[in-house]
C-alpha atoms as a PDB file:
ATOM      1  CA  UNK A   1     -63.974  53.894 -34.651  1.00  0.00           C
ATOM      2  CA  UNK A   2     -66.762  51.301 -35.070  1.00  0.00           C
ATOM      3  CA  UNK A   3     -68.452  53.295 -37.650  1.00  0.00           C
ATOM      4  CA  UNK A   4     -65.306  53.579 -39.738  1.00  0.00           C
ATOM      5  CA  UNK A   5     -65.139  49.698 -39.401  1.00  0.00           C
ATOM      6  CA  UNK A   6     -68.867  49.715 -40.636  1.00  0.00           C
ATOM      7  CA  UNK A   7     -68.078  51.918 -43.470  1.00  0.00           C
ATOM      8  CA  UNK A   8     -65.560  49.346 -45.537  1.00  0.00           C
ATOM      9  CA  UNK A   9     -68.094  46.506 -46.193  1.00  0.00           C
ATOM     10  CA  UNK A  10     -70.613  48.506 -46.853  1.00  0.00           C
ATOM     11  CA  UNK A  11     -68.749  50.301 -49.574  1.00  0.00           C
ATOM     12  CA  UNK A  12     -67.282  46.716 -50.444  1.00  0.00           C
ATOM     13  CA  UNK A  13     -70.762  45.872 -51.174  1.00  0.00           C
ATOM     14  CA  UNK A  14     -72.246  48.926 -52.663  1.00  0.00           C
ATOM     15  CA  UNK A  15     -69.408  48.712 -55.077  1.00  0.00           C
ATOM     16  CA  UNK A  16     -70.552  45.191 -55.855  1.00  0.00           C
ATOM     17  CA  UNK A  17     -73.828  45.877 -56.103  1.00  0.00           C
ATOM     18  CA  UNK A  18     -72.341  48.965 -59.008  1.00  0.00           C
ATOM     19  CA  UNK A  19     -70.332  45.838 -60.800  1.00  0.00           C
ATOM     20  CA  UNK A  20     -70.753  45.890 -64.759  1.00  0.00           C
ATOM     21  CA  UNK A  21     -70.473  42.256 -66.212  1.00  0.00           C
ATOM     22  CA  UNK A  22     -69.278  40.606 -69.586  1.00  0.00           C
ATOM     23  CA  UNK A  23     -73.038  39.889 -71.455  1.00  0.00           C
ATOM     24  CA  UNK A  24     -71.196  38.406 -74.260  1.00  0.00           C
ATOM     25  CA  UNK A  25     -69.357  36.663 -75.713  1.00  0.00           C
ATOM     26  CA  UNK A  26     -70.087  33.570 -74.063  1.00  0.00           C
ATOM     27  CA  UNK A  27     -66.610  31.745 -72.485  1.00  0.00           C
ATOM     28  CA  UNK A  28     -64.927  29.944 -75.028  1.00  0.00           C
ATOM     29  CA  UNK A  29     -66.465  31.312 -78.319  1.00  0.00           C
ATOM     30  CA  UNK A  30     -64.628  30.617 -81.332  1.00  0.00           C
ATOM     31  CA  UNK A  31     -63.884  33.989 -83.202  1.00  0.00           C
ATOM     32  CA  UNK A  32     -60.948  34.287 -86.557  1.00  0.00           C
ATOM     33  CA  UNK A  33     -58.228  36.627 -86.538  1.00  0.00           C
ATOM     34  CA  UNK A  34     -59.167  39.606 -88.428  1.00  0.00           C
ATOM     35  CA  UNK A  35     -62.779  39.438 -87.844  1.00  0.00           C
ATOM     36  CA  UNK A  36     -65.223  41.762 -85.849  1.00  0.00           C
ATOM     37  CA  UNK A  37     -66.718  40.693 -82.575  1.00  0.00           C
ATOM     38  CA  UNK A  38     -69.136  42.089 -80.360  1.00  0.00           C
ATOM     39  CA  UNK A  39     -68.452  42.820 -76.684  1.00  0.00           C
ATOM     40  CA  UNK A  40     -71.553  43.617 -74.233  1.00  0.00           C
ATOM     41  CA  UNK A  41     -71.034  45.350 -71.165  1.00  0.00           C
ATOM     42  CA  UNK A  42     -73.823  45.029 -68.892  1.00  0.00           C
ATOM     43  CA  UNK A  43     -74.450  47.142 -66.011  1.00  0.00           C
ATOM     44  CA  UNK A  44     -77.263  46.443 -63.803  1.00  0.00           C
ATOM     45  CA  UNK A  45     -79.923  48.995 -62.529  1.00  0.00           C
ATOM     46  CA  UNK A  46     -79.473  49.818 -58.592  1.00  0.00           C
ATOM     47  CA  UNK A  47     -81.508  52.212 -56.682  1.00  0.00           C
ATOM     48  CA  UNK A  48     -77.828  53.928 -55.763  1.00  0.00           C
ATOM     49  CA  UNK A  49     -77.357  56.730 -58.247  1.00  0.00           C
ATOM     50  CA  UNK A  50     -73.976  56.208 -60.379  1.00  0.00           C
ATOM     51  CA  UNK A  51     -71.915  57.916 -63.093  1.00  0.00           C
ATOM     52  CA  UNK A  52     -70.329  55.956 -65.643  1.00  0.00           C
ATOM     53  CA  UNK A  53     -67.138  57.375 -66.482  1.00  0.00           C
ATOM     54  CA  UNK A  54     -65.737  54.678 -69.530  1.00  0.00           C
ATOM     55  CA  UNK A  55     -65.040  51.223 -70.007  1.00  0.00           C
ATOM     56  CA  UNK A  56     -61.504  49.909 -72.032  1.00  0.00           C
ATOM     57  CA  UNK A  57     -61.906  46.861 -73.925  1.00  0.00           C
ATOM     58  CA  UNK A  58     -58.320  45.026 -74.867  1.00  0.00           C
ATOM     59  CA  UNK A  59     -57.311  41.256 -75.572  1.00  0.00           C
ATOM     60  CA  UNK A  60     -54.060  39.158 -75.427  1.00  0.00           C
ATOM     61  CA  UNK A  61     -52.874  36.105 -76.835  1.00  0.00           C
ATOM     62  CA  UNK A  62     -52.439  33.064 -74.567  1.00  0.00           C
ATOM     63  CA  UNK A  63     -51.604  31.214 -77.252  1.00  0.00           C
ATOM     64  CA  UNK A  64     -48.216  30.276 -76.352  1.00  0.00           C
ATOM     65  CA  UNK A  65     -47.637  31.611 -73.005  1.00  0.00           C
ATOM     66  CA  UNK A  66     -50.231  32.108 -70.302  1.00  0.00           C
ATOM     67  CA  UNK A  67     -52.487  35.757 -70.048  1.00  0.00           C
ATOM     68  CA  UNK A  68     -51.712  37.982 -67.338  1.00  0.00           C
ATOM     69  CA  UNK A  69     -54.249  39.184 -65.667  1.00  0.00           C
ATOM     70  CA  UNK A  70     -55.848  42.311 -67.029  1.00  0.00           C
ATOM     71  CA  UNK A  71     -55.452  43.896 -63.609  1.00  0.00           C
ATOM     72  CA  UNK A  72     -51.485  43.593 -64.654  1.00  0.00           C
ATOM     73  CA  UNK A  73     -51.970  44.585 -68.316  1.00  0.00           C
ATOM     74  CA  UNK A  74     -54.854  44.534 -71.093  1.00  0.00           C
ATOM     75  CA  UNK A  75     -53.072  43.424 -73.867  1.00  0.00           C
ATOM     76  CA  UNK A  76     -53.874  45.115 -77.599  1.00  0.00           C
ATOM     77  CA  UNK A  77     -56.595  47.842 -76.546  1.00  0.00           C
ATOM     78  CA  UNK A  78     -59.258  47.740 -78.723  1.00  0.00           C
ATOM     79  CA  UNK A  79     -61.877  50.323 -77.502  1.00  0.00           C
ATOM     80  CA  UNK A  80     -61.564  52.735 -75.130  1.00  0.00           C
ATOM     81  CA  UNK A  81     -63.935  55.215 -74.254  1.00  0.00           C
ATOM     82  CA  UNK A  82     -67.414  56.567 -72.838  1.00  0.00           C
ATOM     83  CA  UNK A  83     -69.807  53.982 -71.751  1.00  0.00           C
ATOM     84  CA  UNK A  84     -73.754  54.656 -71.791  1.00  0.00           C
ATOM     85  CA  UNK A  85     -75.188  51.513 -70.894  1.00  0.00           C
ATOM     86  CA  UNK A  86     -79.265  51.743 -71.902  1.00  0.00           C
ATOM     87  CA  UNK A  87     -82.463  49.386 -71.827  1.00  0.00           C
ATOM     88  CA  UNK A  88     -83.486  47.557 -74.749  1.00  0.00           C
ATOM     89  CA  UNK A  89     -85.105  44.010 -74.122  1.00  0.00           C
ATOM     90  CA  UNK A  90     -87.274  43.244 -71.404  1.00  0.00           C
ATOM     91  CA  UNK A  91     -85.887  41.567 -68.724  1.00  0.00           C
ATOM     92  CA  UNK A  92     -82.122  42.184 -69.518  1.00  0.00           C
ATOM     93  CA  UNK A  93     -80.257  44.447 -67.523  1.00  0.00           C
ATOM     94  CA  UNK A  94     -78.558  47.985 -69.300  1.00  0.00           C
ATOM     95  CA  UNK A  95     -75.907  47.082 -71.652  1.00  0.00           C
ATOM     96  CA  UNK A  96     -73.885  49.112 -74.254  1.00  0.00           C
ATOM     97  CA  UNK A  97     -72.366  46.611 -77.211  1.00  0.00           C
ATOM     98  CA  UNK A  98     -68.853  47.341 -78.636  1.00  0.00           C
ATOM     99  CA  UNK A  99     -68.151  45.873 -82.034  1.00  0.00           C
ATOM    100  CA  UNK A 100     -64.386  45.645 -81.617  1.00  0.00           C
ATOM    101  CA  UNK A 101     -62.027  44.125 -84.362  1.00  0.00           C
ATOM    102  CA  UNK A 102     -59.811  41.317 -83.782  1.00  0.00           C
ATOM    103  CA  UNK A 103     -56.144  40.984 -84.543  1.00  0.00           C
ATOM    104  CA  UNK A 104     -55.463  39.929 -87.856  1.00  0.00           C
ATOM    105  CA  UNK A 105     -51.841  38.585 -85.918  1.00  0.00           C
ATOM    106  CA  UNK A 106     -53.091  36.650 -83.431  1.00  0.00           C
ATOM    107  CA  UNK A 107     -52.314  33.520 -83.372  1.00  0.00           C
ATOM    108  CA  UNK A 108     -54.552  30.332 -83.025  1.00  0.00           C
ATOM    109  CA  UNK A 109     -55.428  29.228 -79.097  1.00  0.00           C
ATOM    110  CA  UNK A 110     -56.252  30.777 -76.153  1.00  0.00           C
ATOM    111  CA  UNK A 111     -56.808  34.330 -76.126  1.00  0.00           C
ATOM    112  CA  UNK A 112     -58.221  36.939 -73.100  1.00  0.00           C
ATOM    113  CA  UNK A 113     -60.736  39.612 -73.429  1.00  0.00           C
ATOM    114  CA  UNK A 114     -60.310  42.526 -70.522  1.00  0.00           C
ATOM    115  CA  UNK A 115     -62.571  45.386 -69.820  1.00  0.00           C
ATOM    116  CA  UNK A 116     -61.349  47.867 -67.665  1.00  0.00           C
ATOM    117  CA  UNK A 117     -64.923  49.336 -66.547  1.00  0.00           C
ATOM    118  CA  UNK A 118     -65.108  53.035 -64.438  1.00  0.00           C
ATOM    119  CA  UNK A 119     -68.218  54.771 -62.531  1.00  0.00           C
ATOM    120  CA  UNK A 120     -68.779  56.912 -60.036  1.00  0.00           C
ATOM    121  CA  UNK A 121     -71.308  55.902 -57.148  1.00  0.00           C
ATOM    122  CA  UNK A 122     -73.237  56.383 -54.205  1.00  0.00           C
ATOM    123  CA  UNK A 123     -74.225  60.349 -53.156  1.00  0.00           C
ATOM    124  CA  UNK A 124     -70.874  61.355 -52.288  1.00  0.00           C
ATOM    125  CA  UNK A 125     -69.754  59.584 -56.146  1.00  0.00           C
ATOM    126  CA  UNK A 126     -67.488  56.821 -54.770  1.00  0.00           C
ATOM    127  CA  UNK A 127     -65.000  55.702 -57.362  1.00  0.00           C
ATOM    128  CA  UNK A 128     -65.380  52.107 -58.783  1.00  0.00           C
ATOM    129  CA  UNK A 129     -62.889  50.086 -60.516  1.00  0.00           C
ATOM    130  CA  UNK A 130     -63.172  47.163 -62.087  1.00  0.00           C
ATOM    131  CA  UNK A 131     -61.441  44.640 -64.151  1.00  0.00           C
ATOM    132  CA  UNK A 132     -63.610  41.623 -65.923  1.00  0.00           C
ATOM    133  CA  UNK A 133     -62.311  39.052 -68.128  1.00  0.00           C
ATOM    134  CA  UNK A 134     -63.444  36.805 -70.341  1.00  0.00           C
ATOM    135  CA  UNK A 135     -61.639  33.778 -72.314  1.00  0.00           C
ATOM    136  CA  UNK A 136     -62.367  32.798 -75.949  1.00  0.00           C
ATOM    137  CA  UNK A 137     -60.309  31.074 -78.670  1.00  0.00           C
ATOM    138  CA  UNK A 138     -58.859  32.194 -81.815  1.00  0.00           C
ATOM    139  CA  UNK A 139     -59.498  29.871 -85.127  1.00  0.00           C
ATOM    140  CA  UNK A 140     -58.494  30.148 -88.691  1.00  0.00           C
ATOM    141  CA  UNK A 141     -60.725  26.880 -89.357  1.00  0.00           C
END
């Protein structure tokens, strides 16, 4: 029994440990309808081996009601598919960009970004689940 109770936070935190992040965009950048945008996953390097399984990138309008929470739904998906997060400056962690086009119908104001991110880790391949959001705002000027 006690090592069962040991086992949940430590898998709490391995999985935290796993967590991908939003690189960019930064919170509250100012993209037009219509328009491309890049979206950088990062996923930094552990010394527990992983498998990333894909990432789902997907945005909704808060514009004139408030966002759910991507947990609840993603909105318009954008990209889904495999995610292969690699080096390529010094000093930043993994990442894999997405250029991802926005909505030619969203409206101006508030609008979420959610990416649904999925890996396998630790040696017996623990799933990991994760939902990140980030806010930006949708301009015409």
């Amino acid at each position: 029994m006690f090592k069962s109770i040991l086992t949940i936070p430590l898998f709490a935190a391995l999985a935290l440990a796993q967590g991908a992040q939003i690189g960019y965009p930064p919170q509250g950048t100012s993209v037009a309808p219509g328009s491309s945008l890049t979206v950088q996953v990062e996923r930094p390097s552990t010394l527990t081996p992983s498998e990333e399984v894909a990432v789902a990138i997907g945005i909704q309008s808060c514009a004139t009601d408030a966002c759910t929470s991507p947990t609840e739904g993603m909105g318009q998906i954008l990209y889904n598919g495999a995610f292969a997060p690699a080096y390529h400056e010094p000093g930043t962690p993994p990442y894999q960009n997405f250029t991802v086009q926005i909505p030619s119908t969203l409206a101006d104001g508030t609008a979420l970004i959610g990416v649904t991110h999925v890996a396998l880790v630790g040696a017996v391949y623990y799933p990991l689940f994760q939902v990140l959001n980030r806010t930006i705002t949708i301009s015409t000027a």
